[in-house]
PDB file of N, CA and C in Angstrom:
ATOM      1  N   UNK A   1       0.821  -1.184   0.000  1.00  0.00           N
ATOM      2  CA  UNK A   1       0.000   0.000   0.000  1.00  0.00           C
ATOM      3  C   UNK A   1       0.865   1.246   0.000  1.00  0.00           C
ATOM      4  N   UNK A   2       2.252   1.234   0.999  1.00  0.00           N
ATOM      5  CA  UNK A   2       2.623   2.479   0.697  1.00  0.00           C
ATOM      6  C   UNK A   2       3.300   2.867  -0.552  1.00  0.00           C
ATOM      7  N   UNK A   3       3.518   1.979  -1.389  1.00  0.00           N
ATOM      8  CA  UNK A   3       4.080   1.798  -2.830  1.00  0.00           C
ATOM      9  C   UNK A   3       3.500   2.256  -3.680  1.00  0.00           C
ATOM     10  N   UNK A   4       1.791   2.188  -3.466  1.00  0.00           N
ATOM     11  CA  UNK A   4       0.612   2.235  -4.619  1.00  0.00           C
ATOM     12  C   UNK A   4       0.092   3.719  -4.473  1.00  0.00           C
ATOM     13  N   UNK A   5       0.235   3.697  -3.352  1.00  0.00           N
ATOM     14  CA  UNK A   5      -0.649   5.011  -1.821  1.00  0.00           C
ATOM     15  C   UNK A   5      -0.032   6.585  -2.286  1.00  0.00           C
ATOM     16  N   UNK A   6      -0.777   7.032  -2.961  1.00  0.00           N
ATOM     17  CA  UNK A   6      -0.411   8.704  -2.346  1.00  0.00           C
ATOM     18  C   UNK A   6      -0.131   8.904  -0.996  1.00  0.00           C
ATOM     19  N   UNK A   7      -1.600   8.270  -0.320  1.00  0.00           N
ATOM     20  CA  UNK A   7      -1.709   9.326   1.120  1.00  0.00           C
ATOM     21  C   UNK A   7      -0.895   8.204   1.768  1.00  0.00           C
ATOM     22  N   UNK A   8      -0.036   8.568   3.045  1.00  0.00           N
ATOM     23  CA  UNK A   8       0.292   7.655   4.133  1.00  0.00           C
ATOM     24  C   UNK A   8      -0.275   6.725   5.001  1.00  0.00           C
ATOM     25  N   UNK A   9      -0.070   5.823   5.671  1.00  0.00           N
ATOM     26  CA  UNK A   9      -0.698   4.980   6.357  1.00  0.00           C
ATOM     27  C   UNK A   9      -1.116   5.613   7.673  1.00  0.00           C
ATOM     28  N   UNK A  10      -2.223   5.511   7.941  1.00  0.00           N
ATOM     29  CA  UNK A  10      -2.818   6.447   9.099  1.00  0.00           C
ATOM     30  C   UNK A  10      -3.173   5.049  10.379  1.00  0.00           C
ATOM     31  N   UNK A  11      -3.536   3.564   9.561  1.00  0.00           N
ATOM     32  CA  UNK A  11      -3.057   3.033  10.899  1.00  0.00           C
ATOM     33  C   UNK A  11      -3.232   1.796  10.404  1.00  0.00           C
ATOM     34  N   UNK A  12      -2.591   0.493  10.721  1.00  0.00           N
ATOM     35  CA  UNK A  12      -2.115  -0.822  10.651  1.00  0.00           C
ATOM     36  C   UNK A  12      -2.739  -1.590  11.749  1.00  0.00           C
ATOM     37  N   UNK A  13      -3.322  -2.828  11.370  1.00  0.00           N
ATOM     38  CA  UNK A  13      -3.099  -3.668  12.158  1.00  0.00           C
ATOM     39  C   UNK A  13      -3.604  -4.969  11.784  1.00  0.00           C
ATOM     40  N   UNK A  14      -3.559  -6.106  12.654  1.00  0.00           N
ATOM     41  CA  UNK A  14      -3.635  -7.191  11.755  1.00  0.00           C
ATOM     42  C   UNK A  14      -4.801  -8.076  10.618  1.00  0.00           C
ATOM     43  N   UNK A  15      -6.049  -6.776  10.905  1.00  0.00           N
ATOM     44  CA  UNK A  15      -7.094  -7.205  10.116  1.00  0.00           C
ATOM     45  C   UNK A  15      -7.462  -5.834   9.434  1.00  0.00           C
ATOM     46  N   UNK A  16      -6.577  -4.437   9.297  1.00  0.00           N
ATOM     47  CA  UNK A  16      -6.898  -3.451   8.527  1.00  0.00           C
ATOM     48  C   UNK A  16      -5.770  -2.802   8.251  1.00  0.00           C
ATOM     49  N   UNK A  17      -5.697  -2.161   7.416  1.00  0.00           N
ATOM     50  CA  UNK A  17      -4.417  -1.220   6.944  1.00  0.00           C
ATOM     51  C   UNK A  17      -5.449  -0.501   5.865  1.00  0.00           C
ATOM     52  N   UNK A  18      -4.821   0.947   6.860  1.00  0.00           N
ATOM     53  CA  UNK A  18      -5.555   2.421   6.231  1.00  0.00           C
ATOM     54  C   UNK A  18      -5.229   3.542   5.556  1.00  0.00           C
ATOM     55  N   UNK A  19      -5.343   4.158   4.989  1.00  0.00           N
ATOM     56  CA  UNK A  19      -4.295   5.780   4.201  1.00  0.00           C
ATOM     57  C   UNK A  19      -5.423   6.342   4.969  1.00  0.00           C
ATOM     58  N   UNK A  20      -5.147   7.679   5.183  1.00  0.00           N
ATOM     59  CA  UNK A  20      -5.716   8.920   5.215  1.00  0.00           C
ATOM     60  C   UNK A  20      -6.179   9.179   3.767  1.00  0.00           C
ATOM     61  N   UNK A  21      -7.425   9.912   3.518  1.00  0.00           N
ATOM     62  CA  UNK A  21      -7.849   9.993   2.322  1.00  0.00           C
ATOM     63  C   UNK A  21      -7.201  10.832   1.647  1.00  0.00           C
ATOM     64  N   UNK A  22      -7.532  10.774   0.325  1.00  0.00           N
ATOM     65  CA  UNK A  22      -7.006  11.687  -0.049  1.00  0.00           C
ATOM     66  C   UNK A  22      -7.415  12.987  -0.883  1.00  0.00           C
ATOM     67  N   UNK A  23      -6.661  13.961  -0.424  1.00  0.00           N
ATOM     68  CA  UNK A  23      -6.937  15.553  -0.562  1.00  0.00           C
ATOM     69  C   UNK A  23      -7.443  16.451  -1.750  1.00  0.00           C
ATOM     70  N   UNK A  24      -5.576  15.550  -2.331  1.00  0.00           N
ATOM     71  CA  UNK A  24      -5.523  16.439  -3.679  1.00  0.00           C
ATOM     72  C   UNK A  24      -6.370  15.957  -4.696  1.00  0.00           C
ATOM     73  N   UNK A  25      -7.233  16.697  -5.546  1.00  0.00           N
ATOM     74  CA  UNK A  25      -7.445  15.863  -6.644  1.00  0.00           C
ATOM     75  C   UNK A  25      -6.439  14.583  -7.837  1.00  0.00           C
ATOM     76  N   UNK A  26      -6.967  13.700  -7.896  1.00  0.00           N
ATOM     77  CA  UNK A  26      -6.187  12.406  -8.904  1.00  0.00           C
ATOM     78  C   UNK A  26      -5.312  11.670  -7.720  1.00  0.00           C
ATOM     79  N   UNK A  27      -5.177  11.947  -6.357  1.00  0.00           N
ATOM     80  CA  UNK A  27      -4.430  11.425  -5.608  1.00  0.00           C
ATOM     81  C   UNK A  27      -5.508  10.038  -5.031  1.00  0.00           C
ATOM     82  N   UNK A  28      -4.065   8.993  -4.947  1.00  0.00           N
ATOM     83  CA  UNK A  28      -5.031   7.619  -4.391  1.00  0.00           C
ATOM     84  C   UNK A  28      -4.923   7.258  -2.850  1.00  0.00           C
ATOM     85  N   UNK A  29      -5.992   6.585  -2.374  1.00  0.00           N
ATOM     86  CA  UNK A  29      -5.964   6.770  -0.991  1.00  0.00           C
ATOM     87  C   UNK A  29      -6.289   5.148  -1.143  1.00  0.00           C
ATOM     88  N   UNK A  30      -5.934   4.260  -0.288  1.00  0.00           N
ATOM     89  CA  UNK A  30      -6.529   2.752   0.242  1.00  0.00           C
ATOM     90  C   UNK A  30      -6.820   2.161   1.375  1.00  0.00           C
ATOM     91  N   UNK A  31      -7.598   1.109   0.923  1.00  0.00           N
ATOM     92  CA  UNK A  31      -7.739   0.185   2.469  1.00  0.00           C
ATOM     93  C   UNK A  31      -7.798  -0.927   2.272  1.00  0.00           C
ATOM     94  N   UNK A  32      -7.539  -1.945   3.433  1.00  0.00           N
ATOM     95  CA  UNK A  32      -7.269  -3.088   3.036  1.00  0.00           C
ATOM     96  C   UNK A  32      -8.004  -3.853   4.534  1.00  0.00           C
ATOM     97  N   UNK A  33      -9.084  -4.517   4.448  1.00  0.00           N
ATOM     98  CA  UNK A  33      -9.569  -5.472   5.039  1.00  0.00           C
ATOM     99  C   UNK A  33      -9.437  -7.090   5.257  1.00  0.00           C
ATOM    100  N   UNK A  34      -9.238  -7.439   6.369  1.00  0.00           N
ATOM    101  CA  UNK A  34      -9.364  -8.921   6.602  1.00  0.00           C
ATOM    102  C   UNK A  34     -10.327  -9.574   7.636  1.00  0.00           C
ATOM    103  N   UNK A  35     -11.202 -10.060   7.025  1.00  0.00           N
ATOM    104  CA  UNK A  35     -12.073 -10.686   7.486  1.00  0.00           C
ATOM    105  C   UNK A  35     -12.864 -12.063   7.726  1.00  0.00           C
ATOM    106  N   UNK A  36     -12.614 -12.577   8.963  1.00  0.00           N
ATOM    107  CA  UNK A  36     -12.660 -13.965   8.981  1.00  0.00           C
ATOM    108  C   UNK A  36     -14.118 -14.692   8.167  1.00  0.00           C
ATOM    109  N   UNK A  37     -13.703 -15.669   7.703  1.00  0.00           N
ATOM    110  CA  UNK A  37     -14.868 -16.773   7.378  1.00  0.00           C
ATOM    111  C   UNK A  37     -15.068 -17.799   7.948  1.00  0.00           C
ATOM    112  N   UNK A  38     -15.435 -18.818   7.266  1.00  0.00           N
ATOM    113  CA  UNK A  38     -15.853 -20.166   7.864  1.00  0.00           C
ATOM    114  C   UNK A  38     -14.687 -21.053   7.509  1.00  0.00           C
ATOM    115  N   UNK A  39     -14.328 -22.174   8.693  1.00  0.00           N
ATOM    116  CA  UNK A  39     -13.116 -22.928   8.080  1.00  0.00           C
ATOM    117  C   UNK A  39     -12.243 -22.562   8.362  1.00  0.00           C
ATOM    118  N   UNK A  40     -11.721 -21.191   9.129  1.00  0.00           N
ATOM    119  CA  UNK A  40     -10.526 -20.657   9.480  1.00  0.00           C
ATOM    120  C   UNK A  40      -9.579 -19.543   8.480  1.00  0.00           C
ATOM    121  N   UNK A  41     -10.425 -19.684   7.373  1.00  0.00           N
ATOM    122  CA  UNK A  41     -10.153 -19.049   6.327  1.00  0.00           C
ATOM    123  C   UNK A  41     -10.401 -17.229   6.704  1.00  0.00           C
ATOM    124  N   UNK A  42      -9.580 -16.422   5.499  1.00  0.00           N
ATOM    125  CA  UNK A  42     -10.005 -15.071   5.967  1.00  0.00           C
ATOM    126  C   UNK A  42     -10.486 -14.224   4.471  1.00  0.00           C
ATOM    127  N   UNK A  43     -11.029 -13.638   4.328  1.00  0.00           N
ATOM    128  CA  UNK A  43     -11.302 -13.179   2.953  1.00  0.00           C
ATOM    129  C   UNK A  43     -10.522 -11.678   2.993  1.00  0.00           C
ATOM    130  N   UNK A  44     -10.221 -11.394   2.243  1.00  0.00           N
ATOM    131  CA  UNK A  44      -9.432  -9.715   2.172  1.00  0.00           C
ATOM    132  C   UNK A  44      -9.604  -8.893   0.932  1.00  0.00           C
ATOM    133  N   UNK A  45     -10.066  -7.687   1.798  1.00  0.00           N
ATOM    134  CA  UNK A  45     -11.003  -6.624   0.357  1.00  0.00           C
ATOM    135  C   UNK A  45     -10.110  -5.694   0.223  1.00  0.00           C
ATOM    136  N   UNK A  46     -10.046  -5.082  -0.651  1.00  0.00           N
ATOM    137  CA  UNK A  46      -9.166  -3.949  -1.058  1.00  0.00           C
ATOM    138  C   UNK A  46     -10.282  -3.276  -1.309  1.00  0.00           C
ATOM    139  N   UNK A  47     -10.179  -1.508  -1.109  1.00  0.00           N
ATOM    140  CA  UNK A  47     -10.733  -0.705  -1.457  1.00  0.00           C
ATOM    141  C   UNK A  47      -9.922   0.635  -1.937  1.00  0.00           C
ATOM    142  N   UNK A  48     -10.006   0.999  -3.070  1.00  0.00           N
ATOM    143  CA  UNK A  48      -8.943   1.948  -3.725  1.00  0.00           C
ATOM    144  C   UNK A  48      -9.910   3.614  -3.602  1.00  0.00           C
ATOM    145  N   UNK A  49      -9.686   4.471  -3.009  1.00  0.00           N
ATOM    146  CA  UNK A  49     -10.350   6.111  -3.230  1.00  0.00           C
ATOM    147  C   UNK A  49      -9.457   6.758  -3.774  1.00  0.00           C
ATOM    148  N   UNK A  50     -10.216   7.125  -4.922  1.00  0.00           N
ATOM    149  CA  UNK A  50      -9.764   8.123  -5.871  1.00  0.00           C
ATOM    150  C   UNK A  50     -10.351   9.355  -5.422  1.00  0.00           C
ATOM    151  N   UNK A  51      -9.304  10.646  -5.735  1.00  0.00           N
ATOM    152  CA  UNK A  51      -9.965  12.048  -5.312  1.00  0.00           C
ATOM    153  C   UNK A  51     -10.306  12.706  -6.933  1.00  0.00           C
ATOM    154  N   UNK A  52     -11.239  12.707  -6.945  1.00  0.00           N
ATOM    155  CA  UNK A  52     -11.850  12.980  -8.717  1.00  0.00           C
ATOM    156  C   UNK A  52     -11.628  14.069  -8.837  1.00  0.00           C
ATOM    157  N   UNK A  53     -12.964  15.513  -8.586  1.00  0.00           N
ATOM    158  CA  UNK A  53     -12.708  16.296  -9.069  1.00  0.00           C
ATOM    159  C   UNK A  53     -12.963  16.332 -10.880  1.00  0.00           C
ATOM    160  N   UNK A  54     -11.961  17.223 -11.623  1.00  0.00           N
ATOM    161  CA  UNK A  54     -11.865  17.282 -12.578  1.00  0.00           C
ATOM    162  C   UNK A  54     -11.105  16.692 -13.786  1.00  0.00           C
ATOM    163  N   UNK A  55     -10.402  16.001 -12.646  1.00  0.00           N
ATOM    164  CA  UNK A  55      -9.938  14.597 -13.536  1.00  0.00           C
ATOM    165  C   UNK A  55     -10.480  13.283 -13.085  1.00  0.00           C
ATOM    166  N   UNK A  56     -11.680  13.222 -13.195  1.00  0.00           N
ATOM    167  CA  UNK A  56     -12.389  12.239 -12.892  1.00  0.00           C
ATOM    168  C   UNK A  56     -12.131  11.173 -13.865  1.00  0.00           C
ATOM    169  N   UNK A  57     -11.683  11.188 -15.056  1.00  0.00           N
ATOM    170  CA  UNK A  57     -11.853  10.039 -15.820  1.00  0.00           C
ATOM    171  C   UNK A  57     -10.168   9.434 -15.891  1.00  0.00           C
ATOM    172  N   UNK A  58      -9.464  10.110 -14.811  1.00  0.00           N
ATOM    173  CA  UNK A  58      -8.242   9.084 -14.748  1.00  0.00           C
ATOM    174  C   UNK A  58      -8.082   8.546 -14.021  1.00  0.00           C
ATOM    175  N   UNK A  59      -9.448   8.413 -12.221  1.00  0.00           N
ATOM    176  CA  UNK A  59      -9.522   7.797 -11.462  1.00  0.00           C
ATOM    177  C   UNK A  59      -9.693   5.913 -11.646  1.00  0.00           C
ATOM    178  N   UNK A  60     -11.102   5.717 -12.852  1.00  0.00           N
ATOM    179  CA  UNK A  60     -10.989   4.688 -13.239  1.00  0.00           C
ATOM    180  C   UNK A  60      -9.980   3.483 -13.634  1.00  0.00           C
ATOM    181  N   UNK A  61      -9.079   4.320 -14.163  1.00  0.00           N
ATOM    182  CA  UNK A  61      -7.933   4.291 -14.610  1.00  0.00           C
ATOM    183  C   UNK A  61      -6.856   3.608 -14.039  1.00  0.00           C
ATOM    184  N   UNK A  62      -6.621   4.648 -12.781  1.00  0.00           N
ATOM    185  CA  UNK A  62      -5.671   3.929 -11.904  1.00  0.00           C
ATOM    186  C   UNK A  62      -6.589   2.819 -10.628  1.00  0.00           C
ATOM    187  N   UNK A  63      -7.791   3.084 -10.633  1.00  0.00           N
ATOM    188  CA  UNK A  63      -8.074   2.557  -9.821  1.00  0.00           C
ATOM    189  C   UNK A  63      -8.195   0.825 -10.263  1.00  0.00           C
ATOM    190  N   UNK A  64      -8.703   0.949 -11.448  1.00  0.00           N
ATOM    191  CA  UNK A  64      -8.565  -0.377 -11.729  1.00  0.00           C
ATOM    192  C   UNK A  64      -7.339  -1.026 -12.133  1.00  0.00           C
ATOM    193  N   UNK A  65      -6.237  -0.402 -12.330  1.00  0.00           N
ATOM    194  CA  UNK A  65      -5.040  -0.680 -12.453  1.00  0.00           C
ATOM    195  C   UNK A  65      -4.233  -1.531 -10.996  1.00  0.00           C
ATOM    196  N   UNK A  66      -4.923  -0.700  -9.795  1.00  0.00           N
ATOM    197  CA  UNK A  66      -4.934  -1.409  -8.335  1.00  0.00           C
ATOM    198  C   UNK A  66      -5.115  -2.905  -8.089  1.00  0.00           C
ATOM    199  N   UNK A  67      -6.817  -2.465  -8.311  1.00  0.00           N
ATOM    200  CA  UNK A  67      -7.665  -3.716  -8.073  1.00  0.00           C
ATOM    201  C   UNK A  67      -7.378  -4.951  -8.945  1.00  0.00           C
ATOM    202  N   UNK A  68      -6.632  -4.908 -10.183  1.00  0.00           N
ATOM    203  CA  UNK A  68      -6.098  -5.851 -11.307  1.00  0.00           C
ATOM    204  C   UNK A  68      -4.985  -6.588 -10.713  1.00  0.00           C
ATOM    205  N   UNK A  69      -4.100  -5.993 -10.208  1.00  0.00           N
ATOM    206  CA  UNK A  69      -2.847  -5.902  -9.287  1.00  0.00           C
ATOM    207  C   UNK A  69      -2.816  -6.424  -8.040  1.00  0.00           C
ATOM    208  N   UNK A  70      -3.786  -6.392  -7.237  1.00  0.00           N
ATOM    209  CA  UNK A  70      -4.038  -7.039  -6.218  1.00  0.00           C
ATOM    210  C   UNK A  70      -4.056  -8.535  -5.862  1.00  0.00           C
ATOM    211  N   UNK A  71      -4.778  -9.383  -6.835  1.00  0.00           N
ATOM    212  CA  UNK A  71      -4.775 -11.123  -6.148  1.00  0.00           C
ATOM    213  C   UNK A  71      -3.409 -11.297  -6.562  1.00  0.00           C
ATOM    214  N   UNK A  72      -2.580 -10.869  -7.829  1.00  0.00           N
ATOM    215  CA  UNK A  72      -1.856 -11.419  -8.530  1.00  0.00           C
ATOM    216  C   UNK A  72      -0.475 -11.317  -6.853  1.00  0.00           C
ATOM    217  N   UNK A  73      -0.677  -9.901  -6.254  1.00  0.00           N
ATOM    218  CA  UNK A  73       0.140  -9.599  -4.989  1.00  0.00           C
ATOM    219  C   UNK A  73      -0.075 -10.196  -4.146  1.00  0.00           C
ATOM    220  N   UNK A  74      -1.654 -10.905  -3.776  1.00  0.00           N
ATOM    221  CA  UNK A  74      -1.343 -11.353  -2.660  1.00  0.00           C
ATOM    222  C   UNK A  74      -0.910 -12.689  -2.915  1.00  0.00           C
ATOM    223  N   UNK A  75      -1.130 -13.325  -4.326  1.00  0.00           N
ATOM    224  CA  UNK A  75      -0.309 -14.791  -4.487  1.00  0.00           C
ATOM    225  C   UNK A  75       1.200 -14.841  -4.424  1.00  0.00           C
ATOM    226  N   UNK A  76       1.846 -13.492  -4.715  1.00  0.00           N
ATOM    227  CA  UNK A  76       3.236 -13.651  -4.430  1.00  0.00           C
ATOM    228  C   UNK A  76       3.153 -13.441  -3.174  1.00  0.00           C
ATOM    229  N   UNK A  77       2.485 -12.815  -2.248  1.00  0.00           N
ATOM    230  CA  UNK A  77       3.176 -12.310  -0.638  1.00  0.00           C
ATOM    231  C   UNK A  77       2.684 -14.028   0.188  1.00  0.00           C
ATOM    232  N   UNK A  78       2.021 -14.870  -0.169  1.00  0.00           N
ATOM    233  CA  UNK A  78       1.591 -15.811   0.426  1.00  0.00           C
ATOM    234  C   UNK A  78       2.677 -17.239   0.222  1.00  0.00           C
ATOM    235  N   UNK A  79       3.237 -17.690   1.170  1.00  0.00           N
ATOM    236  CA  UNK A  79       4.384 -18.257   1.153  1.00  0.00           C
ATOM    237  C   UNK A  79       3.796 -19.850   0.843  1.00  0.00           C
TER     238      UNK A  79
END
């Protein structure tokens, strides 16, 4: 996240990791959820905020560029 993240991490822990939103317009802000299931298993959501404004149509953009990026990351970070 702080790689992807405009805004900084505003707080960590073992079932959330947060940015502060973000300000500027076109700047990306994230979050990252973990949440238990059934089986012991945990499911984990990503949520990408884009600050639109007047460049609203390059939010899509990067945002789905994130969310594309994401399982492929967590199959490498998973040992």
């Amino acid at each position: 996240m702080a790689a992807n993240s405009d805004m900084r991490i505003k707080s960590a822990t073992s079932t959330l990791i947060d940015t502060y939103p973000p300000i500027v317009i076109g700047e990306i802000g994230m979050k990252v959820e973990k949440t238990p299931i059934a089986g012991g298993e945990a499911q984990i959501q990503l949520t990408v905020i884009c600050r639109a404004g007047r460049l609203a149509q390059t939010c899509p953009t990067a945002q789905l560029r994130l969310y594309d990026a994401f399982p492929e990351y967590l199959k490498s970070a998973t040992p």
